[in-house]
Protein backbone atom coordinates (compact mmCIF):
# COMPACT_ATOMS: atom_id res chain seq x y z
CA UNK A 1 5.49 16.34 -30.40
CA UNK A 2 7.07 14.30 -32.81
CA UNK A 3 10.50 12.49 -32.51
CA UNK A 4 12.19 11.81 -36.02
CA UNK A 5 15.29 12.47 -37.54
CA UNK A 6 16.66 13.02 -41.20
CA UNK A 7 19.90 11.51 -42.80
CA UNK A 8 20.67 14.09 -45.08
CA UNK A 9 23.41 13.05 -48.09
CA UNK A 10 25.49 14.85 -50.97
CA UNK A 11 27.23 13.03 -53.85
CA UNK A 12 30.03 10.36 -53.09
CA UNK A 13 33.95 11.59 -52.42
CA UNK A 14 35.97 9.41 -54.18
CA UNK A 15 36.38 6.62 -51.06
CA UNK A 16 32.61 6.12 -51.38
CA UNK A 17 31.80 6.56 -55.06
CA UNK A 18 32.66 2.75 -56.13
CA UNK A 19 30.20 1.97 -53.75
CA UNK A 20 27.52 4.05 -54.23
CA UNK A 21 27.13 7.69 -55.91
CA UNK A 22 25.54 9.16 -52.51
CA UNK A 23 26.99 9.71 -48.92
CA UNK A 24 25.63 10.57 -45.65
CA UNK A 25 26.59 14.60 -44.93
CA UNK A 26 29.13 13.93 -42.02
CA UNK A 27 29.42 16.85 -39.75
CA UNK A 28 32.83 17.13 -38.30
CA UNK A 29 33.31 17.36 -34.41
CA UNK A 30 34.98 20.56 -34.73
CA UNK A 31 31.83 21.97 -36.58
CA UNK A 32 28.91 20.66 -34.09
CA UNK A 33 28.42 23.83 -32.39
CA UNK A 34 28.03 25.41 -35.47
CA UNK A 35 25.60 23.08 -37.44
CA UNK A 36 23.52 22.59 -33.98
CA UNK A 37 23.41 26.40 -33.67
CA UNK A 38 19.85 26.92 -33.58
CA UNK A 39 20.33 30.56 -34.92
CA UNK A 40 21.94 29.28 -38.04
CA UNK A 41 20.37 31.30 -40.95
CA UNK A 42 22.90 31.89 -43.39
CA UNK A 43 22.52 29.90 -46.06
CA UNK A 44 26.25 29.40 -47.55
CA UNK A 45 27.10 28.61 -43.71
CA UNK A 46 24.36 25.72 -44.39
CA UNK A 47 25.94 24.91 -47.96
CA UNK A 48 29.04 24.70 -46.77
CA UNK A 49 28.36 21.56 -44.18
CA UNK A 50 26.82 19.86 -46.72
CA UNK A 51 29.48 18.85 -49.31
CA UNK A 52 31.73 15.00 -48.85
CA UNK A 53 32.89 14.39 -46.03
CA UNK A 54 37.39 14.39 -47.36
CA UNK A 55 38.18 11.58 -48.65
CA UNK A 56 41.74 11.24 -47.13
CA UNK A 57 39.90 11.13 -44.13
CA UNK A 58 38.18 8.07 -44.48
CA UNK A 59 38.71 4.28 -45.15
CA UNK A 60 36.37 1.96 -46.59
CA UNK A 61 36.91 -2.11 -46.59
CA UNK A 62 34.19 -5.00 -46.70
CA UNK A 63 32.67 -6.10 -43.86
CA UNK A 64 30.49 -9.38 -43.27
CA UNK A 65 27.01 -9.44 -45.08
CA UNK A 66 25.34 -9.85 -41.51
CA UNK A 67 26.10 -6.09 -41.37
CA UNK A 68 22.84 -5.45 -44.16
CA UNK A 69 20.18 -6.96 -40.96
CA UNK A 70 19.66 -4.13 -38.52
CA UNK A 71 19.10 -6.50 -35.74
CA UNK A 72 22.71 -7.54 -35.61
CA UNK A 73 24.64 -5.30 -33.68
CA UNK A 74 27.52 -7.30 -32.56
CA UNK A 75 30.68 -5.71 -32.86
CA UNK A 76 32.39 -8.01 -35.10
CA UNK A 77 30.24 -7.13 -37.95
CA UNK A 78 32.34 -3.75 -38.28
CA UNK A 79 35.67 -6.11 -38.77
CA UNK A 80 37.22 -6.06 -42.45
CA UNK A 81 37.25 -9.36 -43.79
CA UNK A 82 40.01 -11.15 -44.28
């Protein structure tokens, strides 16, 4: 057995495309049981989770440059700067 996992992106939405021209695929909580559906063959179905996430749906801001070091986790790293 052999425990991984996959970050699977599309091109920017127009929140994230000043930052960088790729995004993470974000599935949507309404669509989980869908996109975990283990019988999920149809491959539009597929297509269709994979596009940006909306950008009205999303804000972006700066946050502290301790936030690049995966070893710090503390919660204030997620705070916009001021």
């Amino acid at each position: 057995m052999v425990e991984s996992c996959s970050i699977i992106v599309t091109e920017a939405n127009a929140v994230l495309a000043p930052i960088h021209d790729r995004m993470p695929v974000i599935i949507s909580s309404t669509d989980d049981d869908t996109w975990l559906n283990p019988d999920l063959q149809d491959p539009e179905t597929v297509n269709n989770f994979l596009l940006p996430y909306p950008a009205a749906e999303m804000l972006a801001y700066p946050v502290n440059r301790r936030m690049n070091n995966p070893r710090y986790t503390a919660a204030d790293g997620i705070q916009p700067l001021s």
